[in-house]
Protein backbone atom coordinates (compact mmCIF):
# COMPACT_ATOMS: atom_id res chain seq x y z
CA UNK A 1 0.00 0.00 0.00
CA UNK A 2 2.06 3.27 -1.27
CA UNK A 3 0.14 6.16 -0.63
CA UNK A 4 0.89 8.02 -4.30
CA UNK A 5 -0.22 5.18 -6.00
CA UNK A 6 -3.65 4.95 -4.55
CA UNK A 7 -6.84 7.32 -3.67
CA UNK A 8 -4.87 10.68 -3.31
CA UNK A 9 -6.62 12.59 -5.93
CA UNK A 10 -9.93 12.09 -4.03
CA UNK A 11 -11.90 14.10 -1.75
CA UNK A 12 -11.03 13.01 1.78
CA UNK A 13 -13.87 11.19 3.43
CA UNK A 14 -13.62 12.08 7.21
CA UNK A 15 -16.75 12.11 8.12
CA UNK A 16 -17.41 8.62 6.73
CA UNK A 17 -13.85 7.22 8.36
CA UNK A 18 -14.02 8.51 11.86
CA UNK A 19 -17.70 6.94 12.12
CA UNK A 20 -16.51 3.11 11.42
CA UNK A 21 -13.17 3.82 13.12
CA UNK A 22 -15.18 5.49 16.20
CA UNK A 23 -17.64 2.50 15.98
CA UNK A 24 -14.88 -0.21 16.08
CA UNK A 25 -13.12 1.42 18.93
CA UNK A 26 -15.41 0.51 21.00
CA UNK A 27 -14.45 -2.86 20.62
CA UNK A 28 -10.85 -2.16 22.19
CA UNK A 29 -9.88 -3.84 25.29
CA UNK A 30 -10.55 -2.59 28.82
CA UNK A 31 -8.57 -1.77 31.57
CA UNK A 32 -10.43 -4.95 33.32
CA UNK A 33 -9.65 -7.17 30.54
CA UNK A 34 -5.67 -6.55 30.93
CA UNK A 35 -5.73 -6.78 34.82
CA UNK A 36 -7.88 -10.40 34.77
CA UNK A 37 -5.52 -11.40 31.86
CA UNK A 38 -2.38 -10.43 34.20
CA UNK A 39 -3.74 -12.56 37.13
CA UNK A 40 -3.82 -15.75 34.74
CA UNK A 41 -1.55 -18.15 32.61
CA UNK A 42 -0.36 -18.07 29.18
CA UNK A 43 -3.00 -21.03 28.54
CA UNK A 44 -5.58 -18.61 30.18
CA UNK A 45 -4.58 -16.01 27.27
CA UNK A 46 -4.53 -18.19 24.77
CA UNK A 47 -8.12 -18.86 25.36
CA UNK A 48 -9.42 -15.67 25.69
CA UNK A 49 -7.59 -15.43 22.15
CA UNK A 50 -9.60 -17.96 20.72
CA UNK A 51 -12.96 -16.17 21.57
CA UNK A 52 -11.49 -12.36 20.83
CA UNK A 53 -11.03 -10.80 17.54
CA UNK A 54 -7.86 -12.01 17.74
CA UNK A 55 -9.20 -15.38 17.05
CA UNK A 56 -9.00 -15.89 13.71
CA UNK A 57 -5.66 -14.94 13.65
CA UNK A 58 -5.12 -17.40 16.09
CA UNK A 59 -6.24 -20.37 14.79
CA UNK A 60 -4.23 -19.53 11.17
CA UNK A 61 -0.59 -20.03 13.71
CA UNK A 62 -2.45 -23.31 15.35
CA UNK A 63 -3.05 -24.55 11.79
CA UNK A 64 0.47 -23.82 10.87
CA UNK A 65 1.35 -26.15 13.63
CA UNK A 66 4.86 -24.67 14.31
CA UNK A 67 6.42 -22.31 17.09
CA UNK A 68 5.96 -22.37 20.80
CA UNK A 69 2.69 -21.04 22.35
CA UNK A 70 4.53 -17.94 23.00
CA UNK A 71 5.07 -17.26 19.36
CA UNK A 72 2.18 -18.37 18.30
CA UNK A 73 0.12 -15.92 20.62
CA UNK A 74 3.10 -13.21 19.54
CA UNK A 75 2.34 -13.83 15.91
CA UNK A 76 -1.49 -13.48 16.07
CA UNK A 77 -1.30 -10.36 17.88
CA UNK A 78 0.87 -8.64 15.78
CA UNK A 79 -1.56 -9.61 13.01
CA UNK A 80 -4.24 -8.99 14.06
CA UNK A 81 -2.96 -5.33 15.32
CA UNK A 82 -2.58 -5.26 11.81
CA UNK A 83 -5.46 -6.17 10.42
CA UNK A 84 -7.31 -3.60 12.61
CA UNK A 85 -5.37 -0.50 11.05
CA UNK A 86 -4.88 -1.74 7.33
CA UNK A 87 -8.60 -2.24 7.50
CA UNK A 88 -9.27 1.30 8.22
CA UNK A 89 -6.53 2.51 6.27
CA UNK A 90 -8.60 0.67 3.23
CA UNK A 91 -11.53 3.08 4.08
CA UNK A 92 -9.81 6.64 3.64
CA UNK A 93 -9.82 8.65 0.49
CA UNK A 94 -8.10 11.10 -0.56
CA UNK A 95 -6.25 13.90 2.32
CA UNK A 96 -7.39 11.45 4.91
CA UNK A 97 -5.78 8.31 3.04
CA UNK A 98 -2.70 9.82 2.91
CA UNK A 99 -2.04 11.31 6.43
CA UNK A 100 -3.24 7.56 7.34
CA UNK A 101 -0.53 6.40 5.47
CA UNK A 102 2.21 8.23 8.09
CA UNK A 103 0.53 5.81 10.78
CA UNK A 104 1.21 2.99 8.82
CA UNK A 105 4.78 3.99 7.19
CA UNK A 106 5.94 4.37 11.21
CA UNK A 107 5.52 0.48 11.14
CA UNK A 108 8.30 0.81 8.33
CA UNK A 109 10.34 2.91 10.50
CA UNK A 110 10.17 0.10 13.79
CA UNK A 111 10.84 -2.23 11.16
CA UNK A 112 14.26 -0.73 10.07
CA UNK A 113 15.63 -0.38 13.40
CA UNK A 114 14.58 -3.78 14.37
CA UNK A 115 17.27 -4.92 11.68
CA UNK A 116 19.57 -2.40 12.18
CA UNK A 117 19.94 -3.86 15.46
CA UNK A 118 20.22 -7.21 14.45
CA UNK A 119 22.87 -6.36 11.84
CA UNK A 120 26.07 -5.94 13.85
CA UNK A 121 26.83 -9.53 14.15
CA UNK A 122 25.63 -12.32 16.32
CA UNK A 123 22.76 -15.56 16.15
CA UNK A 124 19.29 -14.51 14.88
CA UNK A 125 16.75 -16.67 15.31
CA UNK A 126 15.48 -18.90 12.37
CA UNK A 127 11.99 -16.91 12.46
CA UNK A 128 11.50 -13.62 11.57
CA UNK A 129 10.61 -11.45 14.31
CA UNK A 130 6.93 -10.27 15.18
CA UNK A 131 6.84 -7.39 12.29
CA UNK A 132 5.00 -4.09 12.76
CA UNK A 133 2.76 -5.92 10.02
CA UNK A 134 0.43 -2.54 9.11
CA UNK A 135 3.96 -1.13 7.21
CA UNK A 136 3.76 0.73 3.83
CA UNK A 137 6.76 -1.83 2.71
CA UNK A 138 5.65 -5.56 2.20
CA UNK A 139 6.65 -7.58 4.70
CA UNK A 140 8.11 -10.25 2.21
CA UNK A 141 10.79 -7.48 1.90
CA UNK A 142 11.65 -7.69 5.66
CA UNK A 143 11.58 -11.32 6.11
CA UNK A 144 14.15 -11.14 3.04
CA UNK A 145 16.35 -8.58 5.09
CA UNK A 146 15.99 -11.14 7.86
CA UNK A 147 17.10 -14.12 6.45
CA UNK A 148 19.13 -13.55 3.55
CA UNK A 149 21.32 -10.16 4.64
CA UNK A 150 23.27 -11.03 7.90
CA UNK A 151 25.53 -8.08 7.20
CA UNK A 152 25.11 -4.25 6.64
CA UNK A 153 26.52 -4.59 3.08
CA UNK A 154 23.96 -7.16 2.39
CA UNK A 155 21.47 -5.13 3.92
CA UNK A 156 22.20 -2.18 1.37
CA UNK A 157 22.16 -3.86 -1.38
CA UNK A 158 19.03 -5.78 -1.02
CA UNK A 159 17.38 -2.32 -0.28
CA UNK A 160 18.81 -0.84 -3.62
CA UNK A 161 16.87 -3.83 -5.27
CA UNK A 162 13.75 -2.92 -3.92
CA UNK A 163 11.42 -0.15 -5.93
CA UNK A 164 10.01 1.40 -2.80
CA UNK A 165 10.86 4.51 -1.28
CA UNK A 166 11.33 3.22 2.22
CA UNK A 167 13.85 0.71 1.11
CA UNK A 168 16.14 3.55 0.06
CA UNK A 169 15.78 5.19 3.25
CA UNK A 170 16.63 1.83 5.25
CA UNK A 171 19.56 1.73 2.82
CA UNK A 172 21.08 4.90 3.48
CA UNK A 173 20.99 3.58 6.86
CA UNK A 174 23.02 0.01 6.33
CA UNK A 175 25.15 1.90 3.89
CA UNK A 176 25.88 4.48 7.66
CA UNK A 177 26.41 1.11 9.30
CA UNK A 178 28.64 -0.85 6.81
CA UNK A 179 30.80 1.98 6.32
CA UNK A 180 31.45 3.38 10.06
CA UNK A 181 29.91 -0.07 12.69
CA UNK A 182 28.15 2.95 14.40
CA UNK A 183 24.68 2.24 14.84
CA UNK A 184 24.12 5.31 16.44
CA UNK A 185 24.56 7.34 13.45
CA UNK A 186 23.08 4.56 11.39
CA UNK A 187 19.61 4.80 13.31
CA UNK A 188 19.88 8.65 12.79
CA UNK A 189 20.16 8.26 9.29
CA UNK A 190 17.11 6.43 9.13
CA UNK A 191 15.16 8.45 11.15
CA UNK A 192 16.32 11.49 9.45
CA UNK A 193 15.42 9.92 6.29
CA UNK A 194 11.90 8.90 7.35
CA UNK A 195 11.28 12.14 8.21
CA UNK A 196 12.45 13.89 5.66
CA UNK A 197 10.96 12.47 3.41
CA UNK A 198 7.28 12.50 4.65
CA UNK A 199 8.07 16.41 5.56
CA UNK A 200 8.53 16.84 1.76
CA UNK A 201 5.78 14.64 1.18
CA UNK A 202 3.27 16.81 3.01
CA UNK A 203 4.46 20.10 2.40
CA UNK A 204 1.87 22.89 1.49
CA UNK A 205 -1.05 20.92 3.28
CA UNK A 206 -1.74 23.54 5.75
CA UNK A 207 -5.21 23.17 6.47
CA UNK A 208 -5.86 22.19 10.13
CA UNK A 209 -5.08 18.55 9.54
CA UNK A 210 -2.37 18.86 8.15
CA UNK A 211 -0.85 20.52 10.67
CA UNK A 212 -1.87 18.14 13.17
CA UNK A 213 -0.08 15.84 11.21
CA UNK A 214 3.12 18.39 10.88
CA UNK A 215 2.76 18.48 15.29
CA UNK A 216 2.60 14.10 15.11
CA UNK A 217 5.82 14.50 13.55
CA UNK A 218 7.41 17.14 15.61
CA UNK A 219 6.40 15.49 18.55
CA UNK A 220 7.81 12.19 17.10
CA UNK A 221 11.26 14.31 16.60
CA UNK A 222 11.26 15.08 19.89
CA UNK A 223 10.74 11.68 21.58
CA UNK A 224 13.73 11.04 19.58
CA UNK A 225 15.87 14.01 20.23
CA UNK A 226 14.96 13.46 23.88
CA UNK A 227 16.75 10.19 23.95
CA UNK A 228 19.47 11.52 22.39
CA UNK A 229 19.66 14.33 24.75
CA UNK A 230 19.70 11.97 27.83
CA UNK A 231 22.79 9.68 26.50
CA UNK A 232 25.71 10.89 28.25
CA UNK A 233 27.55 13.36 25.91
CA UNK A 234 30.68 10.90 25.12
CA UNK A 235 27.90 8.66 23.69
CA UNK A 236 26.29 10.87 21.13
CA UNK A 237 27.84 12.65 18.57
CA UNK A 238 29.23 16.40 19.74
CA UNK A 239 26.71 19.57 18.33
CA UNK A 240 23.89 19.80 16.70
CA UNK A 241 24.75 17.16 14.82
CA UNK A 242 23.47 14.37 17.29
CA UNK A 243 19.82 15.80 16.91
CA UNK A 244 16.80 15.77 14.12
CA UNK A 245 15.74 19.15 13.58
CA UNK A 246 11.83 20.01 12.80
CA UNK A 247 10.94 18.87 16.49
CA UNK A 248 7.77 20.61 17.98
CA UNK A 249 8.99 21.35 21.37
CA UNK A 250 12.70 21.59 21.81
CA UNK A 251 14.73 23.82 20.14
CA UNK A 252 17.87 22.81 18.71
CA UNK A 253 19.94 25.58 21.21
CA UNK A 254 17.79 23.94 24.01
CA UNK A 255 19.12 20.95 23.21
CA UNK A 256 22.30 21.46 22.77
CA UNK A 257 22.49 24.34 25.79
CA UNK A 258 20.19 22.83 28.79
CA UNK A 259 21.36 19.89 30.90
CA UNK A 260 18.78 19.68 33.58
CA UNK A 261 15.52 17.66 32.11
CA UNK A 262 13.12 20.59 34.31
CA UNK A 263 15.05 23.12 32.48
CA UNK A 264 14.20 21.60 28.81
CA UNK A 265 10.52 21.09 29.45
CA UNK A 266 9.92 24.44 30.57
CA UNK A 267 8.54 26.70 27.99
CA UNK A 268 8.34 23.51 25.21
CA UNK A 269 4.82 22.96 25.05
CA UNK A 270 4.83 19.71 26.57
CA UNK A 271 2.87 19.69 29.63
CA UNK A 272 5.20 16.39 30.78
CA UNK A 273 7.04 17.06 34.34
CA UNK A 274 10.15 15.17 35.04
CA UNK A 275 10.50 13.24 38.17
CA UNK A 276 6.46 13.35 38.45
CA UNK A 277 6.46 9.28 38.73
CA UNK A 278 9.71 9.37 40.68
CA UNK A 279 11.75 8.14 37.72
CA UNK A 280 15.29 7.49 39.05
CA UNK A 281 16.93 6.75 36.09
CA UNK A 282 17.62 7.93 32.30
CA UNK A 283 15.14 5.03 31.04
CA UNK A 284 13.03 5.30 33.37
CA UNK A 285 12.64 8.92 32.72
CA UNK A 286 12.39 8.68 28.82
CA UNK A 287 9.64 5.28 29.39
CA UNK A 288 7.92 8.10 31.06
CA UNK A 289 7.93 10.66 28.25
CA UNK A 290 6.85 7.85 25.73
CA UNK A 291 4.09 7.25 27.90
CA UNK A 292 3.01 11.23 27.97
CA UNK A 293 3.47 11.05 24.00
CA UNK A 294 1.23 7.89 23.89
CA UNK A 295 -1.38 9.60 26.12
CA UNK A 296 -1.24 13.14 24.09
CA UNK A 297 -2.39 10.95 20.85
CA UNK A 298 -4.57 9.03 22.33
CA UNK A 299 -6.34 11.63 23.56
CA UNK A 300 -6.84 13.17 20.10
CA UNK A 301 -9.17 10.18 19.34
CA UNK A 302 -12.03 12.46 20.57
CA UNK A 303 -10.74 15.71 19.49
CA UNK A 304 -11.43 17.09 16.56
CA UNK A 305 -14.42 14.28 14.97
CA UNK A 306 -13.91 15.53 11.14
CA UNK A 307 -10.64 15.63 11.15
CA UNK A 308 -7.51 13.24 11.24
CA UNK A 309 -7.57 13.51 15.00
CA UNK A 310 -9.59 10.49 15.21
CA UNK A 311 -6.89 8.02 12.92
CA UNK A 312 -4.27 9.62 15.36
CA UNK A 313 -5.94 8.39 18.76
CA UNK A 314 -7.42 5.23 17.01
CA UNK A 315 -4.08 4.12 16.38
CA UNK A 316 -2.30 4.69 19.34
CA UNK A 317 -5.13 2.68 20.86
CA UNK A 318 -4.59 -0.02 18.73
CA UNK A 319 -0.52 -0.35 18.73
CA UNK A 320 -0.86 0.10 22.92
CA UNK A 321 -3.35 -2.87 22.83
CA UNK A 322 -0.79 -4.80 20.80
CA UNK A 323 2.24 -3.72 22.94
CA UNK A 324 0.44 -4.47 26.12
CA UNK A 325 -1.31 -7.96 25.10
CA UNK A 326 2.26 -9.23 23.60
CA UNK A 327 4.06 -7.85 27.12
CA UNK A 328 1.74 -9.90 29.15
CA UNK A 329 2.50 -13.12 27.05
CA UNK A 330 6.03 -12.70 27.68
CA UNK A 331 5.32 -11.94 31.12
CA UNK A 332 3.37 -14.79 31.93
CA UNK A 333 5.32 -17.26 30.30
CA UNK A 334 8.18 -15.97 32.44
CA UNK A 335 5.22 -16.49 35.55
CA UNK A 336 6.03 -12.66 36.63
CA UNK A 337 4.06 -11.78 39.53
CA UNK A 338 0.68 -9.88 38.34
CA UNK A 339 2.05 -6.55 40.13
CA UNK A 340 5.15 -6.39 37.97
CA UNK A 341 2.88 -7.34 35.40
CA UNK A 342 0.84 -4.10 35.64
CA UNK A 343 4.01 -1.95 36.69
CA UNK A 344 5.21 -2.32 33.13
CA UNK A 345 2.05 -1.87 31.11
CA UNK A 346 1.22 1.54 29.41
CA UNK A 347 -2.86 1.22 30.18
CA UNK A 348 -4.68 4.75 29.52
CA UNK A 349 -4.43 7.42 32.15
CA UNK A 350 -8.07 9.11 33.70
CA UNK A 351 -8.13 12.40 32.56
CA UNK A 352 -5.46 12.88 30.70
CA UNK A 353 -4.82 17.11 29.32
CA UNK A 354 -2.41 18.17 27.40
């Protein structure tokens, strides 16, 4: 699915989209459902699978009869996560098919720095791993990466085979990677080129949704930037350098200038306080901005109802439900105690403002 191939010349169909995507949101799981879940066993989830929506998925990995039940569980999730926002993906025209299609392509961007990662050397596993499956790129492409490219060189040239934008971008990336072994500079170059790309994609839509979509992506710039900006500074590359630019938030002199996370925040925009949670450490602290970003656009889901608000929200919904759902199968096949259980998942905050 490449959005300038498909329904761009249309007239966007918001009204129309945010009524089945509103409709099927009720459907999402429950705070209850994720606590009763965390209190069982893996066989426990694996029948409430059966009977969810997750079901048919499901049954397609027990008909495949391989993998553990782990996997199979992992594998019907992440399809079925899928399904849910290709589906309604399939239903926008037009404006709103495109600015859907930034939602899906950030599948493609989890997807390239799952194999950057991998790249470096070491034992992969035989299986590919549970793909953001809703990405623009098919995922035929990233099993390929997977399996046949076990080094950065192979990586880039595989990419340069493949006619899709995205595949240039992750190839920029294992060409960073082959020719310095720093993957910190590779993942920048990917992430530089993702966005990049959609900013020149999207430029001169300046109606109210598309800036909405121009703040998704500063915001975006600035989880990154803020992860960069916690790595101790022999870590990172020196200057301005180390950091995207076109974030929403931080400035590239605050950045570069401010060293205490209280001092950053104030005057960004972001109404995220450090230390609010009693975060004690640098991941702690940036697990606890991710967790602000996830709650900002999933509160957009009942913003703006004609508008690409709704896709926003939806889809953070929908990925959380994925993330959370997969961490508890891990989790209980591990038999973690429910309390650590709950301490790690990202469940929706009452009355959430930004």
């Amino acid at each position: 699915m490449i959005p300038s191939q498909k329904f761009i010349g249309e007239s966007p169909n918001y009204e129309y989209l945010n009524a089945v995507i509103r409709a099927r949101g009720t459907r999402l799981l429950g705070r209850e459902v994720f606590s009763r879940l965390a209190s069982g066993s893996l066989e426990d989830m694996e029948l409430f699978l059966l009977e969810s929506r997750y079901g048919p998925r499901y049954r397609e990995q027990l008909a495949t009869g391989g993998g553990s039940l782990l996997e199979r569980i992992e594998n019907a999730l992440a399809w079925g996560a899928a399904d849910l926002l290709r589906e309604a993906a399939s239903l926008a025209r037009g404006e709103s098919f495109l600015f859907f299609s930034v939602i899906l392509s950030l599948g493609d961007l989890h997807n390239g720095r799952i194999l950057l990662r991998a790249s470096p050397g070491g034992i992969r596993p035989k299986n590919s791993p549970a793909w953001h499956r809703y990405s623009l790129a098919d995922l035929s492409f990233y099993d390929d990466l997977w399996k046949k490219c076990s080094t950065p060189a192979d990586g880039a040239v595989r990419c340069h085979e493949e006619n899709h934008d995205f595949a240039r971008i992750l190839g920029e990336a294992y060409r960073m990677l082959h020719e310095t072994g720093d993957l910190f500079r590779a993942e920048r170059t990917l992430y530089s080129g993702w966005f990049g790309w959609w900013r020149e994609r999207l430029r001169g839509r300046n109606n109210e949704n598309g800036r909405r979509i121009e703040e998704y992506l500063g915001r975006l710039t600035d989880l990154w930037n803020f992860s960069i900006w916690l790595r101790p500074r022999e870590e990172g590359e020196a200057g301005e350098r180390a950091f995207l630019p076109g974030g929403w938030g931080f400035s590239q002199e605050a950045l570069e200038s401010l060293d205490k996370p209280e001092k950053l925040f104030a005057g960004s925009g972001w109404s995220f306080v450090p230390g609010k949670h009693g975060e004690r450490t640098r991941s702690d602290l940036f697990r606890s901005f991710q967790r602000h970003f996830y709650e900002w656009q999933r509160s957009l889901y009942r913003q703006n109802l004609l508008g690409t608000d709704v896709s926003l929200g939806y889809a953070a919904q929908v990925v959380q439900e994925w993330k959370n759902l997969s961490l508890l199968a891990v989790g209980l096949s591990l038999k973690m105690p429910e309390a650590e259980l709950d301490r790690h998942l990202f469940l929706p905050e009452e009355g959430y403002h930004e």
